[in-house]
C-alpha atoms as a PDB file:
ATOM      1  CA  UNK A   1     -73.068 -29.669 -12.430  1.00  0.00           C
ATOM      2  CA  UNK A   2     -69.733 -29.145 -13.666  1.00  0.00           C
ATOM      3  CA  UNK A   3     -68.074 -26.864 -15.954  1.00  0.00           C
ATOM      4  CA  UNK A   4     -64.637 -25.020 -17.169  1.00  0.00           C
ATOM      5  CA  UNK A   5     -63.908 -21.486 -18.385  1.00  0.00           C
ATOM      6  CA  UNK A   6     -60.644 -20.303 -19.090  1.00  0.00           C
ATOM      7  CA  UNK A   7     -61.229 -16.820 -20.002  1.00  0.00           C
ATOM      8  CA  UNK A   8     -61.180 -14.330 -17.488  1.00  0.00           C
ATOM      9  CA  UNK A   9     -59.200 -11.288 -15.954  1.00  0.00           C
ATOM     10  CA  UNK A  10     -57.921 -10.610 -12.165  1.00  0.00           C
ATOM     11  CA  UNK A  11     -56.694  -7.886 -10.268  1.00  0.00           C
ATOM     12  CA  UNK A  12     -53.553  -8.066 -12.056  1.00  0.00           C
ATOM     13  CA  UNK A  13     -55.262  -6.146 -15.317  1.00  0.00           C
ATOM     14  CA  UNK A  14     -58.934  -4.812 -15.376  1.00  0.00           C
ATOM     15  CA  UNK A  15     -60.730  -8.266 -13.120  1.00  0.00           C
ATOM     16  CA  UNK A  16     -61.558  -7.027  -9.683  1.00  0.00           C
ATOM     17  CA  UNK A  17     -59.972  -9.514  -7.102  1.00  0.00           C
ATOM     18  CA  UNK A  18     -56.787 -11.425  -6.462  1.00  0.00           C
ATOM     19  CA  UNK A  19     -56.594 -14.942  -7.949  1.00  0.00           C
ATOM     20  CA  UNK A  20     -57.464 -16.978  -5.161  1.00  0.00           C
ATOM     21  CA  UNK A  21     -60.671 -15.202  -4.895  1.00  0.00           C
ATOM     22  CA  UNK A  22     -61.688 -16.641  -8.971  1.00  0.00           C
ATOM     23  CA  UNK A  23     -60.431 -20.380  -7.229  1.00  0.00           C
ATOM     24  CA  UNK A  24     -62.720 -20.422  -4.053  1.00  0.00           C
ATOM     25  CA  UNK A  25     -65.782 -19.389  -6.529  1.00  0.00           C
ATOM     26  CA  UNK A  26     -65.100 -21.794  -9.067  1.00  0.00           C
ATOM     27  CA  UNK A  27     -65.075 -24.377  -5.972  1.00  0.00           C
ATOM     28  CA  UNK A  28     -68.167 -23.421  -5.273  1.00  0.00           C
ATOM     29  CA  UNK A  29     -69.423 -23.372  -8.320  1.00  0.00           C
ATOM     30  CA  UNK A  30     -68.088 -27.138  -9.076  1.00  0.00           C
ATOM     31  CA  UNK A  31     -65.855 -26.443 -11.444  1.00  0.00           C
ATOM     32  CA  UNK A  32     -63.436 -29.077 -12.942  1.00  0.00           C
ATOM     33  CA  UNK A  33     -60.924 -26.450 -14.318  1.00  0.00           C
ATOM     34  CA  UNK A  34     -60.358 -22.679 -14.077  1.00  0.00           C
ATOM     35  CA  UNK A  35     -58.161 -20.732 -16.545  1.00  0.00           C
ATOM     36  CA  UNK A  36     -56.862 -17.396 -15.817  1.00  0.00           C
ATOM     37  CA  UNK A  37     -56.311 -15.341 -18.597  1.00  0.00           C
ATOM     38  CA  UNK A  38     -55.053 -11.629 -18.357  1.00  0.00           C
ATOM     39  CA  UNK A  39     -54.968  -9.363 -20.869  1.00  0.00           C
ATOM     40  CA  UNK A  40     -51.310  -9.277 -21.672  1.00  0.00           C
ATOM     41  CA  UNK A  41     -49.247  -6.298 -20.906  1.00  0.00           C
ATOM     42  CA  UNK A  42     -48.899  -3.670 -24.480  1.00  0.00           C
ATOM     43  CA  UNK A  43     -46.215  -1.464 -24.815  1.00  0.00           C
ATOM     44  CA  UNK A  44     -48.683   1.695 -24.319  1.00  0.00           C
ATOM     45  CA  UNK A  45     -50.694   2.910 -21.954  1.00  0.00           C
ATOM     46  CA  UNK A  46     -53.431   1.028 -21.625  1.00  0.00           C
ATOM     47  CA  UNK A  47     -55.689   0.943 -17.710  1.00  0.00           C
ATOM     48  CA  UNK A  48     -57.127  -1.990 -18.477  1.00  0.00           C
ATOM     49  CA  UNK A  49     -54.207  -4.508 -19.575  1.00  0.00           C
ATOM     50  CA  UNK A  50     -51.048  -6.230 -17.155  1.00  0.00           C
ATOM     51  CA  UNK A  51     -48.320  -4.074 -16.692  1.00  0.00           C
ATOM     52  CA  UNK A  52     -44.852  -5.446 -17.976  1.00  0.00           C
ATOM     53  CA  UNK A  53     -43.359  -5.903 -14.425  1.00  0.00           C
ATOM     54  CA  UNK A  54     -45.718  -7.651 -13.066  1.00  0.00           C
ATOM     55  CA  UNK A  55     -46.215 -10.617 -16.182  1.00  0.00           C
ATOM     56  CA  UNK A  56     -43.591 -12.730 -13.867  1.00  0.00           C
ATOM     57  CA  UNK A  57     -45.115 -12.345 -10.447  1.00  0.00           C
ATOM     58  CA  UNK A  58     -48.489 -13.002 -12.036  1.00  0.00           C
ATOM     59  CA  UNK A  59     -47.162 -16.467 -13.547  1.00  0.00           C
ATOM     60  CA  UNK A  60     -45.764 -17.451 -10.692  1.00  0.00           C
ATOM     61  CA  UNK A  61     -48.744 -16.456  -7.959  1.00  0.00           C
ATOM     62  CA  UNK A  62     -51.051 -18.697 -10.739  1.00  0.00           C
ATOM     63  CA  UNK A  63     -48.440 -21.800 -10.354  1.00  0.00           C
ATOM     64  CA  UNK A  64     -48.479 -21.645  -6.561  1.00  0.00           C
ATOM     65  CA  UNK A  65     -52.388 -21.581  -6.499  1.00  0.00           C
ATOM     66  CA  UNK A  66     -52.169 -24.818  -8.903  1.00  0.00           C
ATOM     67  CA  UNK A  67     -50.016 -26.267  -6.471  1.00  0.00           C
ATOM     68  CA  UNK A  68     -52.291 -25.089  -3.107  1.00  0.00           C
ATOM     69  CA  UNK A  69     -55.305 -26.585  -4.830  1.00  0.00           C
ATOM     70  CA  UNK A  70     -54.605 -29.357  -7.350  1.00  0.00           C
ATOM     71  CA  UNK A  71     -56.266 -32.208  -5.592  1.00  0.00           C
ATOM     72  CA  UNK A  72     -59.626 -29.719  -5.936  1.00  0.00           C
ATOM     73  CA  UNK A  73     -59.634 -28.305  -9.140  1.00  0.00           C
ATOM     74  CA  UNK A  74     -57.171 -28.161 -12.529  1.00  0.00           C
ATOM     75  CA  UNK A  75     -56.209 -24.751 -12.802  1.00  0.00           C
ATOM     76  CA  UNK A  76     -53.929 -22.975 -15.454  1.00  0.00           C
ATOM     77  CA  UNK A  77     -52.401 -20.320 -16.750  1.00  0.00           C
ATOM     78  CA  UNK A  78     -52.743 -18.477 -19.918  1.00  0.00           C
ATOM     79  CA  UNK A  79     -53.078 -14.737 -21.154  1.00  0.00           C
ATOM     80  CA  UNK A  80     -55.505 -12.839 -23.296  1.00  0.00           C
ATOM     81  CA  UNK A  81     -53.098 -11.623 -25.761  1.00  0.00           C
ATOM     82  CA  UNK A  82     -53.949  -8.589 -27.684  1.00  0.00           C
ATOM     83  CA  UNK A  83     -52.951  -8.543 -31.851  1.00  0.00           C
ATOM     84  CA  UNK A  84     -51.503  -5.755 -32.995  1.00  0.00           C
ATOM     85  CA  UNK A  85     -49.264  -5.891 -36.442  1.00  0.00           C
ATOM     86  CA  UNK A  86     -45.442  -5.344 -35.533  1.00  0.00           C
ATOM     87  CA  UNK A  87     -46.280  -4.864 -31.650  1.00  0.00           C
ATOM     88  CA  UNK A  88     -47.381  -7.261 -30.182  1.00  0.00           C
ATOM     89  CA  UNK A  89     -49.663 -11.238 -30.490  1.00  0.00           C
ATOM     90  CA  UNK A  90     -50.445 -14.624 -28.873  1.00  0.00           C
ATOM     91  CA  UNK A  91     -46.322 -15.638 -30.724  1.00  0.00           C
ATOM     92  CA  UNK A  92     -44.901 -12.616 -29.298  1.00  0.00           C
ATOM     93  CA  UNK A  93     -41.344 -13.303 -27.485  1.00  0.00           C
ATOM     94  CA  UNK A  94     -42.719 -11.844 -24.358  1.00  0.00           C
ATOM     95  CA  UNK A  95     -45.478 -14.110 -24.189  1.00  0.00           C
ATOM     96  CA  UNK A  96     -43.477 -17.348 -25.073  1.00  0.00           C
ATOM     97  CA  UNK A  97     -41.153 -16.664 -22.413  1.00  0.00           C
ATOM     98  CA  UNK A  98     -43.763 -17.010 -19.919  1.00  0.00           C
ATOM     99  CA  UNK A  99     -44.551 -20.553 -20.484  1.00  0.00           C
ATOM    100  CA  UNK A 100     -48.138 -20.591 -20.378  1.00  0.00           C
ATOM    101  CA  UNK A 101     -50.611 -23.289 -20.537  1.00  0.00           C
ATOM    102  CA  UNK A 102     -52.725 -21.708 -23.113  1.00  0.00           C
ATOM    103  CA  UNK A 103     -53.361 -18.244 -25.028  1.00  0.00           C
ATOM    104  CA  UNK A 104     -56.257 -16.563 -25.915  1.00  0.00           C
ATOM    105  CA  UNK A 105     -56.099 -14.111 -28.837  1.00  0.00           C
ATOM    106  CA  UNK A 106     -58.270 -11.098 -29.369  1.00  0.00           C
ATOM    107  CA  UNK A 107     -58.256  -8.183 -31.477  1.00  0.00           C
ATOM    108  CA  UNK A 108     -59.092  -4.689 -29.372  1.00  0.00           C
ATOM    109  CA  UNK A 109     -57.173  -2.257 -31.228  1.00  0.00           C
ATOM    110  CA  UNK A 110     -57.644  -1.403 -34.694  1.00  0.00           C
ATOM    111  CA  UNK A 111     -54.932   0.983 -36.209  1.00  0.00           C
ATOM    112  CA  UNK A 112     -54.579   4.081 -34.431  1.00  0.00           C
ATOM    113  CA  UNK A 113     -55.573   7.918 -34.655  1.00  0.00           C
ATOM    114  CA  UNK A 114     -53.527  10.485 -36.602  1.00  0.00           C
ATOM    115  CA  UNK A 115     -51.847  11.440 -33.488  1.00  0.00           C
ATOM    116  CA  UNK A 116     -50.514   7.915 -32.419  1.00  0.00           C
ATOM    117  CA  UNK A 117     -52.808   6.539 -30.369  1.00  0.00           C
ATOM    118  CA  UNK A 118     -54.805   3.474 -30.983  1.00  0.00           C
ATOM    119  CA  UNK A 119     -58.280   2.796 -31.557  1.00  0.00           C
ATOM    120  CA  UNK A 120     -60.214   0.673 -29.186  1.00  0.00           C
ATOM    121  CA  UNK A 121     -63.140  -0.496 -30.964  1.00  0.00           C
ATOM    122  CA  UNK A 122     -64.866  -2.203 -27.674  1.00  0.00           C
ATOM    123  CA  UNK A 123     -64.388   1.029 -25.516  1.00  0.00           C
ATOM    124  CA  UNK A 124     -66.774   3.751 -24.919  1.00  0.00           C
ATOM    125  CA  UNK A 125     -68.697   4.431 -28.226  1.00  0.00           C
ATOM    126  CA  UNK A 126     -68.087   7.915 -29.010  1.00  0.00           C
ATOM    127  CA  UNK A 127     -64.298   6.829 -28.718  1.00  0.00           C
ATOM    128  CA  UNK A 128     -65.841   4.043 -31.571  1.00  0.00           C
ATOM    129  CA  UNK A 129     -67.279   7.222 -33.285  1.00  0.00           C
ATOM    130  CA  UNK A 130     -64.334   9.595 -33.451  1.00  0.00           C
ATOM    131  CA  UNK A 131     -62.421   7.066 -34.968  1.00  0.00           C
ATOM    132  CA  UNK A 132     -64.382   5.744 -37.262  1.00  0.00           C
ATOM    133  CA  UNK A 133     -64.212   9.345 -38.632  1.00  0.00           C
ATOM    134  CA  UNK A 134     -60.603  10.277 -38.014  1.00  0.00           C
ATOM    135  CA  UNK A 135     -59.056   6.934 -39.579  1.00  0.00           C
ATOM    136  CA  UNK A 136     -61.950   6.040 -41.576  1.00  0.00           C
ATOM    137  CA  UNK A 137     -63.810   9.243 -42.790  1.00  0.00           C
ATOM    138  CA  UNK A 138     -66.942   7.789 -41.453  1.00  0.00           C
ATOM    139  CA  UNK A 139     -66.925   3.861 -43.540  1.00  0.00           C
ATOM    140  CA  UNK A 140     -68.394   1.628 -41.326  1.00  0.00           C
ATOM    141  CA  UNK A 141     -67.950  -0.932 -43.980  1.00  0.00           C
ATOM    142  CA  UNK A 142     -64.407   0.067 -44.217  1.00  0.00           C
ATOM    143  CA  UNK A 143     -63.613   0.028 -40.448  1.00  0.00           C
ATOM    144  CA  UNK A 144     -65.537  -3.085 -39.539  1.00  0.00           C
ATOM    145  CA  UNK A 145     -63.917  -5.495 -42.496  1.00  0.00           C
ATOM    146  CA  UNK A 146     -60.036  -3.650 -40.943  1.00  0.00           C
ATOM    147  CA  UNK A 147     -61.537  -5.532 -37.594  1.00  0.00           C
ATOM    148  CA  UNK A 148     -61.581  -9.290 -39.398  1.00  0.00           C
ATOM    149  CA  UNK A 149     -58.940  -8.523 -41.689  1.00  0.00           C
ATOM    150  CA  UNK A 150     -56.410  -8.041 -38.524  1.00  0.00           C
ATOM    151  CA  UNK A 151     -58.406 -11.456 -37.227  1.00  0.00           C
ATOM    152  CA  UNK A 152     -57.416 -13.369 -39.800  1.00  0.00           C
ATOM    153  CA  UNK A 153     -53.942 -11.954 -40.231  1.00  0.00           C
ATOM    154  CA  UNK A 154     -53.833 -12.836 -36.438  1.00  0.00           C
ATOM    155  CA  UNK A 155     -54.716 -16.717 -37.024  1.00  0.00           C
ATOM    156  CA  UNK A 156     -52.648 -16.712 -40.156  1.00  0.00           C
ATOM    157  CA  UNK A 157     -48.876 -15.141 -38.682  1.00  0.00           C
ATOM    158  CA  UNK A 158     -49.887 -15.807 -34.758  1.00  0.00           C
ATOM    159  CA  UNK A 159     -52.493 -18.289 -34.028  1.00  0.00           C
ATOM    160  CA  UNK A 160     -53.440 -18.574 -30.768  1.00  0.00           C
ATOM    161  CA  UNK A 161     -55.223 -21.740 -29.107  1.00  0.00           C
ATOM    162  CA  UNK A 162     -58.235 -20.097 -28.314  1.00  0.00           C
ATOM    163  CA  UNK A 163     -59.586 -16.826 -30.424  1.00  0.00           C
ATOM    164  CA  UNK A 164     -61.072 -14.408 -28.576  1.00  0.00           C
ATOM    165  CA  UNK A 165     -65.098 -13.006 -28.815  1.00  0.00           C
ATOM    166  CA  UNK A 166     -64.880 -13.113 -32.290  1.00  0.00           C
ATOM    167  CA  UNK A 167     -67.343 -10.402 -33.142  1.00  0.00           C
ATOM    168  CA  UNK A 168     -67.180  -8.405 -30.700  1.00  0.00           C
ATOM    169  CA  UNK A 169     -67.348  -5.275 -33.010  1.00  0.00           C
ATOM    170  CA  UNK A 170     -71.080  -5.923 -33.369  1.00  0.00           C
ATOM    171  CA  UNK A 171     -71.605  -4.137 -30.322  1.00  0.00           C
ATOM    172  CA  UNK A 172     -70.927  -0.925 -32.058  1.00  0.00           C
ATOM    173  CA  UNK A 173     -73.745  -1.708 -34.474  1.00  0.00           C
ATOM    174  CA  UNK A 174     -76.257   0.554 -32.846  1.00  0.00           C
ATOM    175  CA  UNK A 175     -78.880  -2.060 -32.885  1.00  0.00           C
ATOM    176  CA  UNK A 176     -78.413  -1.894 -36.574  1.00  0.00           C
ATOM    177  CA  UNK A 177     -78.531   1.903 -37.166  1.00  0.00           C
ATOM    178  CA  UNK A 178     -74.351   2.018 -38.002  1.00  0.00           C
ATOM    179  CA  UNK A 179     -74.207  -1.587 -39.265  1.00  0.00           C
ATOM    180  CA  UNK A 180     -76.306  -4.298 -39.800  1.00  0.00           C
ATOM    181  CA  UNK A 181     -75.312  -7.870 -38.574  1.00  0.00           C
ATOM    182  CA  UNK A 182     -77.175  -9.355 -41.484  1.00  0.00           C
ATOM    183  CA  UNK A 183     -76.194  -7.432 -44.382  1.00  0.00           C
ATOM    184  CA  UNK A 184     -74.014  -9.331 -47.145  1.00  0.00           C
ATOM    185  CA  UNK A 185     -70.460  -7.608 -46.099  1.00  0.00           C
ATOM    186  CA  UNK A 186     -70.647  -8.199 -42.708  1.00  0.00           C
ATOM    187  CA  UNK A 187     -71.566 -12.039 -43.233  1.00  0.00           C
ATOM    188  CA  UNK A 188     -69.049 -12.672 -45.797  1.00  0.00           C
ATOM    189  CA  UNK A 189     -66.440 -10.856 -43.371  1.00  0.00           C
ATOM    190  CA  UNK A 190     -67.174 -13.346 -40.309  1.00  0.00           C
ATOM    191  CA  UNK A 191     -67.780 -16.658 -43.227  1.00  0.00           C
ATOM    192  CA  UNK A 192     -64.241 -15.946 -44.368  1.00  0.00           C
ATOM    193  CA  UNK A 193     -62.498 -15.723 -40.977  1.00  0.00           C
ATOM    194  CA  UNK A 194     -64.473 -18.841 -39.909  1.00  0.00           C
ATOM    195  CA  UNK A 195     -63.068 -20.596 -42.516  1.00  0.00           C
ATOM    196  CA  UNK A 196     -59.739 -19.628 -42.077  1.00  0.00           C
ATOM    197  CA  UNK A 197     -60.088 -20.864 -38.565  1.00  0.00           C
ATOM    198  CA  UNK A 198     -61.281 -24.014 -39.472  1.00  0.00           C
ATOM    199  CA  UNK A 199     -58.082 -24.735 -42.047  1.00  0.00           C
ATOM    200  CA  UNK A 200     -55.384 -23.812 -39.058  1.00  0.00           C
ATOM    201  CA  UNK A 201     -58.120 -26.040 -36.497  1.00  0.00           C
ATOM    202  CA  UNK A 202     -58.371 -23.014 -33.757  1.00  0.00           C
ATOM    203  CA  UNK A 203     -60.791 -23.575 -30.607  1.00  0.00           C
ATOM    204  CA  UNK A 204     -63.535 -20.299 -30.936  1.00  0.00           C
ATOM    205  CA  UNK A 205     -64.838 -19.300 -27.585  1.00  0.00           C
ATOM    206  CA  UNK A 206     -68.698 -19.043 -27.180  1.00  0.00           C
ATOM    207  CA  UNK A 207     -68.168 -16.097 -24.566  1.00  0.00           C
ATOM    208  CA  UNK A 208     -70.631 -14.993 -22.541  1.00  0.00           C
ATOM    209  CA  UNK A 209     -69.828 -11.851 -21.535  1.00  0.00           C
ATOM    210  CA  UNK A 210     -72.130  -9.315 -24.175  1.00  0.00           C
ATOM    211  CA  UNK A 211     -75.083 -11.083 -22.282  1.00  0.00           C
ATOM    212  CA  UNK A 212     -74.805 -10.414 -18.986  1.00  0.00           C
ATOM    213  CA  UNK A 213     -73.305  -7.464 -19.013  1.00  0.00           C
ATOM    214  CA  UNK A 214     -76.045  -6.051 -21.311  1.00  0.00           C
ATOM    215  CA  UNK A 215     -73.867  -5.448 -24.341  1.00  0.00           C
ATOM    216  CA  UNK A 216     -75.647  -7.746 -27.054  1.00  0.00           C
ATOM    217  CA  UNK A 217     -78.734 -10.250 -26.732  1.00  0.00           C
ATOM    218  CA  UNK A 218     -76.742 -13.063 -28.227  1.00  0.00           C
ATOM    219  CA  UNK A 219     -72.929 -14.328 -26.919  1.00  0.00           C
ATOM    220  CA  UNK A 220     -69.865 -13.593 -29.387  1.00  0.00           C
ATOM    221  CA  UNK A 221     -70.106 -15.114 -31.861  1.00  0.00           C
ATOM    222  CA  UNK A 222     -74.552 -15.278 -32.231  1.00  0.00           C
ATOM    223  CA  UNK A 223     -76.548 -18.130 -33.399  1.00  0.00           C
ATOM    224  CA  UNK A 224     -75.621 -17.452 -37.369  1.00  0.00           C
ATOM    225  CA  UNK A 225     -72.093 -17.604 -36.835  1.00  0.00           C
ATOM    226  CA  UNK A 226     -72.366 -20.486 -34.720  1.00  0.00           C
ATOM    227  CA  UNK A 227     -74.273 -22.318 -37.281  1.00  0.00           C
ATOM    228  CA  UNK A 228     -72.038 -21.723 -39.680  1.00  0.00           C
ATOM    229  CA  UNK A 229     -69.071 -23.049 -37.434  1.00  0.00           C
ATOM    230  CA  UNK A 230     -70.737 -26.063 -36.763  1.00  0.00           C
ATOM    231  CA  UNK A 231     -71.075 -26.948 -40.551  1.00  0.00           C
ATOM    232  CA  UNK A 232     -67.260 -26.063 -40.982  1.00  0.00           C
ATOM    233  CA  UNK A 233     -66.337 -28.802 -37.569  1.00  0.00           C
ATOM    234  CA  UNK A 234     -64.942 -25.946 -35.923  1.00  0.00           C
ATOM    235  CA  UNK A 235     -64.177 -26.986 -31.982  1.00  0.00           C
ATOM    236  CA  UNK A 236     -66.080 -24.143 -29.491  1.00  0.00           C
ATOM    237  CA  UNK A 237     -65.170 -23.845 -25.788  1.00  0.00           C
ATOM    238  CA  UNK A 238     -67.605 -21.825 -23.306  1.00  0.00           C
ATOM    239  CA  UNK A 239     -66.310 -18.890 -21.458  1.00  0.00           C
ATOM    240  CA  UNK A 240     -67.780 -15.953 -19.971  1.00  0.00           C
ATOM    241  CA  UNK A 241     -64.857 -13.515 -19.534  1.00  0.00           C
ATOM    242  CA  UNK A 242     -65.502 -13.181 -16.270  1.00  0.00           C
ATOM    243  CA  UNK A 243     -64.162 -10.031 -14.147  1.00  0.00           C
ATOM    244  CA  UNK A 244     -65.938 -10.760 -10.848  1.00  0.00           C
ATOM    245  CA  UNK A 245     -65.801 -14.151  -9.178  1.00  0.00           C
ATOM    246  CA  UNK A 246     -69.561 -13.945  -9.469  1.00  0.00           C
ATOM    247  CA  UNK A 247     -69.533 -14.047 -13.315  1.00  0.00           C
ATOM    248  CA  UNK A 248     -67.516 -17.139 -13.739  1.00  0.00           C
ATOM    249  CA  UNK A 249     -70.596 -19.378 -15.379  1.00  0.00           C
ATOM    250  CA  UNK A 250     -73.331 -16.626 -16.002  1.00  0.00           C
ATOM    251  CA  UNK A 251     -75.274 -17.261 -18.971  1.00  0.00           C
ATOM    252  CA  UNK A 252     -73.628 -21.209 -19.461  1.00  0.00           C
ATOM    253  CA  UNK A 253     -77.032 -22.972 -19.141  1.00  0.00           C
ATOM    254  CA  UNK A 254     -78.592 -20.867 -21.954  1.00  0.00           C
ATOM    255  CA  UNK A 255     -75.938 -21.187 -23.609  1.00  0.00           C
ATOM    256  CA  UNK A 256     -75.623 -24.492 -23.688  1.00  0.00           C
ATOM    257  CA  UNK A 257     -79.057 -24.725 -24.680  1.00  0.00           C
ATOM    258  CA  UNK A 258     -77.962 -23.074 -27.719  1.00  0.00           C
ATOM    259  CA  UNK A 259     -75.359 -24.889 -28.866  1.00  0.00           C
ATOM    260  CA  UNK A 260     -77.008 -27.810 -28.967  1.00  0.00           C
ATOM    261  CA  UNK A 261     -79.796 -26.078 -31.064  1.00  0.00           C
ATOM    262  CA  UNK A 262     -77.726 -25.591 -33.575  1.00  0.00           C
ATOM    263  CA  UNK A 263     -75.873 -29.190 -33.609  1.00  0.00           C
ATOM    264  CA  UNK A 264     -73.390 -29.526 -31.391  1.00  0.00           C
ATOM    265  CA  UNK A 265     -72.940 -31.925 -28.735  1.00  0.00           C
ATOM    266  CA  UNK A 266     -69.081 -31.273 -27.571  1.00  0.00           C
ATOM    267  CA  UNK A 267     -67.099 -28.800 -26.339  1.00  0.00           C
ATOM    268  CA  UNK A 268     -63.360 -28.187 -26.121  1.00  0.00           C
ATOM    269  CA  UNK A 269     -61.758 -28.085 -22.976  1.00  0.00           C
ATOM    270  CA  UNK A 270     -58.329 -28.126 -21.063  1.00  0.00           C
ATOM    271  CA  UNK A 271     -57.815 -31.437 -19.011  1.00  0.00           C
ATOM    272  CA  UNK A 272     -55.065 -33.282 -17.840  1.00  0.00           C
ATOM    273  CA  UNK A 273     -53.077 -30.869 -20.057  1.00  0.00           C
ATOM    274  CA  UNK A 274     -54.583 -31.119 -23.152  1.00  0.00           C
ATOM    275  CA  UNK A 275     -57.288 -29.904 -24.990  1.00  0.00           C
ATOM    276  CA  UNK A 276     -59.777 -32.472 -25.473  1.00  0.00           C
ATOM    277  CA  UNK A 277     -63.802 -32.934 -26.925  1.00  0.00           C
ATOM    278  CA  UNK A 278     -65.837 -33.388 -23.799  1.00  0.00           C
ATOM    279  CA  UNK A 279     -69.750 -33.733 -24.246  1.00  0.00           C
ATOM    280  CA  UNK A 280     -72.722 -31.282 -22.357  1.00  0.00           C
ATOM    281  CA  UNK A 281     -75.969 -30.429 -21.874  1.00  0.00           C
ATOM    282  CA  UNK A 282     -77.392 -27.432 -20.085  1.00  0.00           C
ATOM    283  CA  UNK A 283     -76.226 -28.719 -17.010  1.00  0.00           C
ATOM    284  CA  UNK A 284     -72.919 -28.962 -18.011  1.00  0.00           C
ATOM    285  CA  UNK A 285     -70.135 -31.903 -18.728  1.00  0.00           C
ATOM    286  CA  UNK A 286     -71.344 -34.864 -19.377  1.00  0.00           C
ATOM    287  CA  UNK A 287     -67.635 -36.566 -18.254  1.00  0.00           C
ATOM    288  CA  UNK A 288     -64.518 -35.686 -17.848  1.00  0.00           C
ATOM    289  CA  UNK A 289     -61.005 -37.823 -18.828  1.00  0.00           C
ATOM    290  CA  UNK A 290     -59.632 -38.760 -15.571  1.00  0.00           C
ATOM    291  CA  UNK A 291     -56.262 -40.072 -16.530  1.00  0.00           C
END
């Protein structure tokens, strides 16, 4: 069994371990590349993101753990970039100073309060509720379609190379009591960022995260979505967001099952230094490109 993921978070933001800790598991695991990504330091408070001083030491702690272990496994470095208009985004200055391998952008914040300070719409849910009232006055419609409006502005000013759980809002939906995942709006919302994606030729993650950590019963994006990306030749990569070293592949099999239910046969992944179509089955790559 082999497999890749390059989205996940270590003790340098909100993961819980030091990087060499996410390396040893992934050798264990089998593995054929690793991919740290952590969530990029914002100029705000924020407990769960890199702090600015230590974006440097975190680059360079990743480069010495390619060097320690590159006759093992292919290991890079990347950050989970957080859009926000005028702030910050995968094209930011601080970001392309880093020189990473790869970016993954993702959209937590939507606006902000009256007093400031901004809205995390995959926080707690009564932080979800209050501002869904206080910048909103209570449209769900309103708030959710602000969500993948700021996706799409994100892919059209800032595209990343890999766009972050996608619909991650949905798990706000109340098992369809505030929103419903199948109503018109919401589909036509998701269809016309897809698209969008598929003109600038983004990689969407199929993250695995929602499912293991009890958040949704499908992965980010769900089986519709997926269907619809498949029809539109949009290239997928599986990651599971992984915090603990023990979450690195949770969920991949299933996954992978799937994917291929609804067509696909390939996946994206980062080899040799390039993205490239690699193809799967539930037990994961099928080959890799050696040279």
């Amino acid at each position: 069994m082999s497999w890749t993921n390059y989205h996940s978070h270590c003790h340098y933001c909100d993961g819980k371990y030091a990087p060499e800790e996410y390396v040893k598991s992934s050798l264990e695991k089998g593995l054929v590349a690793y991919g740290f990504s952590s969530h990029a330091p914002v100029p705000f408070d924020c407990v769960w993101t890199m702090k600015p001083e230590s974006a440097h030491a975190y680059v360079a702690e990743i480069r010495e753990l390619q060097q320690a272990y590159q006759r093992d496994i292919e290991l890079y470095c990347g950050l989970e970039v957080d859009y926000i208009p005028g702030v910050t985004g995968p094209k930011s200055l601080p970001v392309l100073d880093l020189g990473l391998d790869y970016t993954i952008g993702s959209v937590h914040f939507v606006d902000a309060f009256p007093d400031g300070k901004r809205w995390e719409i995959d926080g707690s849910h009564q932080v979800f509720l209050d501002g869904l009232q206080q910048i909103f006055r209570g449209d769900i419609r309103q708030a959710v379609s602000r969500y993948f409006e700021l996706t799409r502005q994100m892919i059209e000013q800032e595209c990343p190379d890999v766009i972050g759980h996608i619909d991650k809002i949905k798990i706000q939906d109340e098992e369809g009591a505030l929103f419903s995942q199948q109503a018109g709006w919401y589909r036509q919302e998701l269809e016309q960022t897809l698209r969008l994606i598929a003109d600038v030729g983004a990689i969407i993650e199929v993250n695995t995260r929602g499912i293991y950590k009890k958040k949704t019963s499908q992965t980010y994006p769900g089986k519709w979505a997926l269907e619809k990306m498949k029809a539109l030749g949009i290239p997928i990569t599986i990651n599971s967001d992984a915090h603990h070293p023990e979450e690195i592949i949770l969920q991949f099999e299933d996954t992978a099952v799937l994917l291929a239910s609804v067509g696909y046969k390939q996946v994206s992944v980062l080899l040799n230094g390039k993205w490239q179509q690699v193809n799967f089955d539930q037990t994961g790559l099928l080959h890799t490109v050696t040279s």
